[in-house]
PDB file of N, CA and C in Angstrom:
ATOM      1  N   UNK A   1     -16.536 -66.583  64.584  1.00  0.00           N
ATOM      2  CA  UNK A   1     -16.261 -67.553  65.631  1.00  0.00           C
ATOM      3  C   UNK A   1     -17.497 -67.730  66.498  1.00  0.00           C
ATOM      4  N   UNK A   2     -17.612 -68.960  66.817  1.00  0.00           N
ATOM      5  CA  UNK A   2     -18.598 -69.071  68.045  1.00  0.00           C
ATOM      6  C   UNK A   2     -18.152 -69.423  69.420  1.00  0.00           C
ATOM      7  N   UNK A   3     -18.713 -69.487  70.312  1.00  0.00           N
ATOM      8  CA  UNK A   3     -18.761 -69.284  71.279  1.00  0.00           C
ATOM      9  C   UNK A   3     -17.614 -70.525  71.769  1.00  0.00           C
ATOM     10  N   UNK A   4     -16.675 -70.781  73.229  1.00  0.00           N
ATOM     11  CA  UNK A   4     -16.143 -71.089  72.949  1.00  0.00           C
ATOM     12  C   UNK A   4     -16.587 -72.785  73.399  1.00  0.00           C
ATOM     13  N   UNK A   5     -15.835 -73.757  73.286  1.00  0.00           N
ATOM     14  CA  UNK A   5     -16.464 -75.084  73.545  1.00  0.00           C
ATOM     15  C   UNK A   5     -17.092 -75.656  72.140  1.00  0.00           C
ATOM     16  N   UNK A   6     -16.868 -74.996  71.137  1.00  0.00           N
ATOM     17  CA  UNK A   6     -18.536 -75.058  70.039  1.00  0.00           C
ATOM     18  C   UNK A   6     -16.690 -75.717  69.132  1.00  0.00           C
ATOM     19  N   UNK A   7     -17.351 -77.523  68.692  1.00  0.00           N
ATOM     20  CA  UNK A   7     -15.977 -78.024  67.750  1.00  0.00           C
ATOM     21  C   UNK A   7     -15.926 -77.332  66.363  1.00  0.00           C
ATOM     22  N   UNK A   8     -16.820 -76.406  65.788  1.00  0.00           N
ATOM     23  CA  UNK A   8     -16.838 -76.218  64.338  1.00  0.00           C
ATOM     24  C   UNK A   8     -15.830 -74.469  64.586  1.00  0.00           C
ATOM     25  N   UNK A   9     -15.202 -74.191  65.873  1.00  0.00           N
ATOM     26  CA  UNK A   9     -14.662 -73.176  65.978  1.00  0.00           C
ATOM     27  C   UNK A   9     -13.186 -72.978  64.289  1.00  0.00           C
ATOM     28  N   UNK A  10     -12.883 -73.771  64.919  1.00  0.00           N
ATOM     29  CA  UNK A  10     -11.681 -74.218  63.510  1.00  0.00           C
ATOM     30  C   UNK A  10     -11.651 -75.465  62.868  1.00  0.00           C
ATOM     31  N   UNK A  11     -12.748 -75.769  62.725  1.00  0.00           N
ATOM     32  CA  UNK A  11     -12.735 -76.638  61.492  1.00  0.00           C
ATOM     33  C   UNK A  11     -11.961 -76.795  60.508  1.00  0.00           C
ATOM     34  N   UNK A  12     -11.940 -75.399  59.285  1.00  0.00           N
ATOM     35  CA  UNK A  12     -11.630 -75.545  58.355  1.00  0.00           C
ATOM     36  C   UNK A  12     -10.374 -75.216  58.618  1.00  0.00           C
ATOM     37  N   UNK A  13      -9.671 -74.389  58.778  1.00  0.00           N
ATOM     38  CA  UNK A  13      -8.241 -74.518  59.146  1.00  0.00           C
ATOM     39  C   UNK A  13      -7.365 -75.305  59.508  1.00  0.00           C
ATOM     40  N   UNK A  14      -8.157 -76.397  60.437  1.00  0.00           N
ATOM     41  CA  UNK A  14      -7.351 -77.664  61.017  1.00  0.00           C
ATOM     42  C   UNK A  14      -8.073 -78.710  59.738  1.00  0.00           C
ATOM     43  N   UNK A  15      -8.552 -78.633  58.776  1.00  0.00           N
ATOM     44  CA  UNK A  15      -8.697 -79.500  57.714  1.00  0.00           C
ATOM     45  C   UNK A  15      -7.350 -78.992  56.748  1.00  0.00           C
ATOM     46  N   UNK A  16      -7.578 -77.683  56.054  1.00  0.00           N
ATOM     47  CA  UNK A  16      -6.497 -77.210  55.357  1.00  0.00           C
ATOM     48  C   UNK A  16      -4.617 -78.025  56.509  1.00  0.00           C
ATOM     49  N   UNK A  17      -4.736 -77.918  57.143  1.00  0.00           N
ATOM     50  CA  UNK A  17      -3.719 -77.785  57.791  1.00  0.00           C
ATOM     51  C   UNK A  17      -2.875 -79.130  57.207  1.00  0.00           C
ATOM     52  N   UNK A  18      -3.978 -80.021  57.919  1.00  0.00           N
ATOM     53  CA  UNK A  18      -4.025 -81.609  57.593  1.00  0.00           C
ATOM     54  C   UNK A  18      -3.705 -81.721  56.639  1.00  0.00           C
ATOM     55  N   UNK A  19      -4.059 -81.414  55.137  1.00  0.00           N
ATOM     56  CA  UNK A  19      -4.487 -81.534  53.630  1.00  0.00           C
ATOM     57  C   UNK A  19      -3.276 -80.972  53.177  1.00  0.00           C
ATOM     58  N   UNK A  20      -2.640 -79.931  54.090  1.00  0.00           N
ATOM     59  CA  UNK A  20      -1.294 -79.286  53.698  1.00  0.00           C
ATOM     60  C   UNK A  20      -0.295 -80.271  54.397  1.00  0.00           C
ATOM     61  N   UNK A  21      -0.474 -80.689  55.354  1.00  0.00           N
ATOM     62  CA  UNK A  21       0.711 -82.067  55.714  1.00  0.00           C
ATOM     63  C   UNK A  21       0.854 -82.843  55.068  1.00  0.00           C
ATOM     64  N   UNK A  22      -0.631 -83.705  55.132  1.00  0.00           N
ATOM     65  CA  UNK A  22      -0.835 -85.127  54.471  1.00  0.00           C
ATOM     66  C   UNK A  22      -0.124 -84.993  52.601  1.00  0.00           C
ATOM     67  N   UNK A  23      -0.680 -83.884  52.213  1.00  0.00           N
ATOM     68  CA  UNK A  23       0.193 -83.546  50.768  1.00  0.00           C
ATOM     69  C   UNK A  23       1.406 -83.456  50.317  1.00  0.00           C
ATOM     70  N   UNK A  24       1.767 -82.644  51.015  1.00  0.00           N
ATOM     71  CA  UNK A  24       3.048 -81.810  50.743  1.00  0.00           C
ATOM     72  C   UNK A  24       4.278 -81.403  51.868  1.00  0.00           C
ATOM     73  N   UNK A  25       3.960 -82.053  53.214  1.00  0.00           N
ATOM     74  CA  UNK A  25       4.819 -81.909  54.223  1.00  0.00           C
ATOM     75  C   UNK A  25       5.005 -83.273  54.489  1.00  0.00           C
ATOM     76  N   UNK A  26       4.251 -84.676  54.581  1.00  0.00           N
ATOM     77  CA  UNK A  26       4.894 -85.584  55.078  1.00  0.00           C
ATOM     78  C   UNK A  26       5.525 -86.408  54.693  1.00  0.00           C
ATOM     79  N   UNK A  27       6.486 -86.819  55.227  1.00  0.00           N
ATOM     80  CA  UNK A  27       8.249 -87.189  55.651  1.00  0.00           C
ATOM     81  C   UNK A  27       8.995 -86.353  54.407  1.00  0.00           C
ATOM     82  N   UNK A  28       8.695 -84.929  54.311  1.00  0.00           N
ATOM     83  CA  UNK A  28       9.695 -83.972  54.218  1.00  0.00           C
ATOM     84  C   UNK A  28      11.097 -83.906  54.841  1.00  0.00           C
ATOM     85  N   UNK A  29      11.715 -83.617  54.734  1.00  0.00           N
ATOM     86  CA  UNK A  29      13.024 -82.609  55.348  1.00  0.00           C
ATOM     87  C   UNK A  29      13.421 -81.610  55.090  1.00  0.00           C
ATOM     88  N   UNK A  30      13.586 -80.806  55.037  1.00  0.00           N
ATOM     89  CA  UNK A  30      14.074 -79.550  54.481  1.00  0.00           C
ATOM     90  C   UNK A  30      15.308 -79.406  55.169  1.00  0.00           C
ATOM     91  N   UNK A  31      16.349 -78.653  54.379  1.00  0.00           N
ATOM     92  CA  UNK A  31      17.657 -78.105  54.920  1.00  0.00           C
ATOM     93  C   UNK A  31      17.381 -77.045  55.385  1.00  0.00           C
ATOM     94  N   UNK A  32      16.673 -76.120  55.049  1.00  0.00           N
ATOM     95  CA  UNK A  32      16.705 -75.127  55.525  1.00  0.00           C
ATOM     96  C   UNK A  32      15.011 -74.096  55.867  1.00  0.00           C
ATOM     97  N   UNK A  33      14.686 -73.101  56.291  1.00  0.00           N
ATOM     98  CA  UNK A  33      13.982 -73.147  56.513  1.00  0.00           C
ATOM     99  C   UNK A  33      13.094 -72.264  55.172  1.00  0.00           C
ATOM    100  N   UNK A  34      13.998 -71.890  54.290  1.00  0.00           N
ATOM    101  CA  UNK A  34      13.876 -71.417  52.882  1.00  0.00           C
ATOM    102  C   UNK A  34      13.078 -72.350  52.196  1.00  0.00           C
ATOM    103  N   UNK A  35      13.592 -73.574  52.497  1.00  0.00           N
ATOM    104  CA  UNK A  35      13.340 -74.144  51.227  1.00  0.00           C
ATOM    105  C   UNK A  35      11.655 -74.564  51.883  1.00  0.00           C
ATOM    106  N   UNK A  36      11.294 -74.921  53.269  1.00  0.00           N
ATOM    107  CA  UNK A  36      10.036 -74.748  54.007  1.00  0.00           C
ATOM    108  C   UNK A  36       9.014 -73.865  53.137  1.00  0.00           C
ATOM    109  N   UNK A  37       9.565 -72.912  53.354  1.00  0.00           N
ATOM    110  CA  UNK A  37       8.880 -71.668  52.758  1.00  0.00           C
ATOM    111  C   UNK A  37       8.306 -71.644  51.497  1.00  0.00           C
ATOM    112  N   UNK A  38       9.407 -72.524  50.634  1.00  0.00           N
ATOM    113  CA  UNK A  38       9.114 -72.385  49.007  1.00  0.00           C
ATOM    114  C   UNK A  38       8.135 -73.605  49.119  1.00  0.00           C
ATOM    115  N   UNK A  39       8.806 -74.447  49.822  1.00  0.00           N
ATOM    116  CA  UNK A  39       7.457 -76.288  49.584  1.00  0.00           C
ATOM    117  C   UNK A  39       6.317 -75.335  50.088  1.00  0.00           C
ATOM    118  N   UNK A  40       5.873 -74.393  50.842  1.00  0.00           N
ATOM    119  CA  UNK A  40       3.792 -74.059  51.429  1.00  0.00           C
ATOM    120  C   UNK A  40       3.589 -73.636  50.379  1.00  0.00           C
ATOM    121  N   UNK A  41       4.818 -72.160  49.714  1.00  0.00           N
ATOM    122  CA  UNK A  41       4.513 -71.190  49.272  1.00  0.00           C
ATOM    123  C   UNK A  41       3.849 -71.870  47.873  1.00  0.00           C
ATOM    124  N   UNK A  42       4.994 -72.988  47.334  1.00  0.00           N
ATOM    125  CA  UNK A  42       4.246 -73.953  46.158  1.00  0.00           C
ATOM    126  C   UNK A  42       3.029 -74.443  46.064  1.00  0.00           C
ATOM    127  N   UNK A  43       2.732 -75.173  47.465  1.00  0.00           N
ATOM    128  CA  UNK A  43       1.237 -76.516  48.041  1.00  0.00           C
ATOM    129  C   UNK A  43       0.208 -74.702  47.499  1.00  0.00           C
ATOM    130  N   UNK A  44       0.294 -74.203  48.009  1.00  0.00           N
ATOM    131  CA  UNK A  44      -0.940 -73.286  48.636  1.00  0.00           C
ATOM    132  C   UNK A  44      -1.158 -72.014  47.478  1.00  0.00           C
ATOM    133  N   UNK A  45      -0.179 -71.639  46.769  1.00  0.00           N
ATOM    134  CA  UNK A  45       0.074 -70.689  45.218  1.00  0.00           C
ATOM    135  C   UNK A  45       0.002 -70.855  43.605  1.00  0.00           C
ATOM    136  N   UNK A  46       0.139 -72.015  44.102  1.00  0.00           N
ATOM    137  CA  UNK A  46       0.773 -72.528  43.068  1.00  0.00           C
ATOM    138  C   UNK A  46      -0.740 -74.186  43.042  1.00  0.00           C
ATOM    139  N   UNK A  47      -0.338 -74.985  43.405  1.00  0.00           N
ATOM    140  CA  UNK A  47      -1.369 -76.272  43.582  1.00  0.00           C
ATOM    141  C   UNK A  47      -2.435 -76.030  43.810  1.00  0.00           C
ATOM    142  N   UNK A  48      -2.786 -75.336  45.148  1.00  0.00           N
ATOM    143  CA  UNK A  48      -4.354 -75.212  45.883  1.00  0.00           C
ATOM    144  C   UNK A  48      -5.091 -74.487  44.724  1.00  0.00           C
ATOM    145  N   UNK A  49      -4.795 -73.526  44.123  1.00  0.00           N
ATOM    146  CA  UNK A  49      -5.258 -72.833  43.214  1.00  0.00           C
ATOM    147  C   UNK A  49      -5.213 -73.112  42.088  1.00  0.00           C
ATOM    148  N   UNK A  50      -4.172 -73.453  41.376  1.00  0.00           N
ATOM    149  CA  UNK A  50      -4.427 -73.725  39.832  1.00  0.00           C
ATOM    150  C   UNK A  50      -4.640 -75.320  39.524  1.00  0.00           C
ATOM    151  N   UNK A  51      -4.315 -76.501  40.510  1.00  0.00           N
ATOM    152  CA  UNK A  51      -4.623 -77.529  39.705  1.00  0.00           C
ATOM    153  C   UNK A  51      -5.567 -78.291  41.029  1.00  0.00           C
ATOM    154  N   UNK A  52      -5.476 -78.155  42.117  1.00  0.00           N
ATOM    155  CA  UNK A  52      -6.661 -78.721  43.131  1.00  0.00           C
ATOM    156  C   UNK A  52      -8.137 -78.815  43.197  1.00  0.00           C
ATOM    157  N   UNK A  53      -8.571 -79.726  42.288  1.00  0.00           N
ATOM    158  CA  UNK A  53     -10.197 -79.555  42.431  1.00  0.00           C
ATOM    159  C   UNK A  53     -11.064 -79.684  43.544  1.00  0.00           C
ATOM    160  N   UNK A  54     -11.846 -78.420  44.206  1.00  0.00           N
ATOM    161  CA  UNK A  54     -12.411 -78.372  45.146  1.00  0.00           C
ATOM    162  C   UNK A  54     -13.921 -79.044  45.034  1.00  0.00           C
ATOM    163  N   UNK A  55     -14.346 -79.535  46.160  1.00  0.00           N
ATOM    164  CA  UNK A  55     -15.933 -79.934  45.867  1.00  0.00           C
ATOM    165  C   UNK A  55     -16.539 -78.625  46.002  1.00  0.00           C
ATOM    166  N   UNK A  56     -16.393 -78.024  46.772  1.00  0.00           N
ATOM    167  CA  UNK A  56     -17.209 -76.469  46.967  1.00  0.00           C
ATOM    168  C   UNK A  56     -17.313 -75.557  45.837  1.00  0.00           C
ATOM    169  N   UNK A  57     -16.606 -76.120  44.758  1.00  0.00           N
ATOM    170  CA  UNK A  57     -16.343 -74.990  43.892  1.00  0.00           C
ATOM    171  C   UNK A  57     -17.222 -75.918  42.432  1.00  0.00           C
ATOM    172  N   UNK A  58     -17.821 -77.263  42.357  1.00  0.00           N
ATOM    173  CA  UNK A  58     -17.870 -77.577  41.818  1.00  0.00           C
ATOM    174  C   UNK A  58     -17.415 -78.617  40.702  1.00  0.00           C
ATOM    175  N   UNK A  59     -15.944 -79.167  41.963  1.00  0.00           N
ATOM    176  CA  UNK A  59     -15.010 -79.557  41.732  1.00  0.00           C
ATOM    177  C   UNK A  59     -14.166 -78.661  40.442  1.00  0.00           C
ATOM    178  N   UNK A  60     -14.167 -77.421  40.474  1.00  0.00           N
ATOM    179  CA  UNK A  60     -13.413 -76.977  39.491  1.00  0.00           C
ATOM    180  C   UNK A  60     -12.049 -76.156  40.528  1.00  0.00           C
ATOM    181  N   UNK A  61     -10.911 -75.540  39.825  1.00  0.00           N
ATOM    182  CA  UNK A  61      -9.866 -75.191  40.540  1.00  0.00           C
ATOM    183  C   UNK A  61     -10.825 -73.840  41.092  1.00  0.00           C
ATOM    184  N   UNK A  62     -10.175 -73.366  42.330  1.00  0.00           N
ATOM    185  CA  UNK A  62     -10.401 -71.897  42.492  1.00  0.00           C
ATOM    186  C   UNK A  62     -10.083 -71.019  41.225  1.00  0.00           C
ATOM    187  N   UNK A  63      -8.620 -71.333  41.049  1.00  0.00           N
ATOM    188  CA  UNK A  63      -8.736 -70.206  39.720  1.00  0.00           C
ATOM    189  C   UNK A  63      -9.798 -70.205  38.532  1.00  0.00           C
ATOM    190  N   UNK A  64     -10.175 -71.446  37.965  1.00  0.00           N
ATOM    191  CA  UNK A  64     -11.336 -71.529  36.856  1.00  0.00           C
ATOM    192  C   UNK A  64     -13.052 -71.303  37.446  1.00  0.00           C
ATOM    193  N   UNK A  65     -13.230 -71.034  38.807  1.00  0.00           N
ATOM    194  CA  UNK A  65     -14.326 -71.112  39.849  1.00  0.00           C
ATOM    195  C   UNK A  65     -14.217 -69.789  39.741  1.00  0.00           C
ATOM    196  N   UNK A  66     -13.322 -68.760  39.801  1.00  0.00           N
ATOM    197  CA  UNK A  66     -13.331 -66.821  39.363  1.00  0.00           C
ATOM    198  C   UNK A  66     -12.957 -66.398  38.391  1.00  0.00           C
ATOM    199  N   UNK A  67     -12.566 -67.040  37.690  1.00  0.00           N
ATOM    200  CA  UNK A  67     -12.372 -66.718  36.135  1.00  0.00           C
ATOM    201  C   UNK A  67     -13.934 -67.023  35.143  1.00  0.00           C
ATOM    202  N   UNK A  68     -14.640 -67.810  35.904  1.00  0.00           N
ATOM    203  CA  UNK A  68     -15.672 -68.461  35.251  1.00  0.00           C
ATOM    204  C   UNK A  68     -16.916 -67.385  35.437  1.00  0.00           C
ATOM    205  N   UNK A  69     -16.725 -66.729  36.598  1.00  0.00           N
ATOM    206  CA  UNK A  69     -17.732 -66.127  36.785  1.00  0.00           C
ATOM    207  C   UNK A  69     -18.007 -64.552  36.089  1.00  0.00           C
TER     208      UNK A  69
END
């Protein structure tokens, strides 16, 4: 972290955050707060990792970006 006032404090978190709404949370509903749980636990276990191509990674998934190496 840097100091405080400095905008790159949470950057990437409030990008992920976004990227996790804009995807997979908006105009959701959920009944319950289970099923909440299973829609992140899916976006972020399951998606972010095995089929989401990152630019940082080379556009390859995280999983094929440590498997590769």
């Amino acid at each position: 972290m840097s100091r405080k006032g400095n905008c790159y404090d949470n950057a990437p978190m409030e990008s992920f955050w976004g990227k996790l709404k804009q995807e997979r949370l908006n105009d959701k509903h959920f009944k319950t707060r289970e099923d909440a749980k299973c829609a992140i636990f899916w976006y972020i276990e399951i998606y972010c990792k095995r089929y989401r191509l990152h630019e940082s990674n080379g556009y390859k998934t995280p999983h094929d970006f440590l498997t590769a190496v």
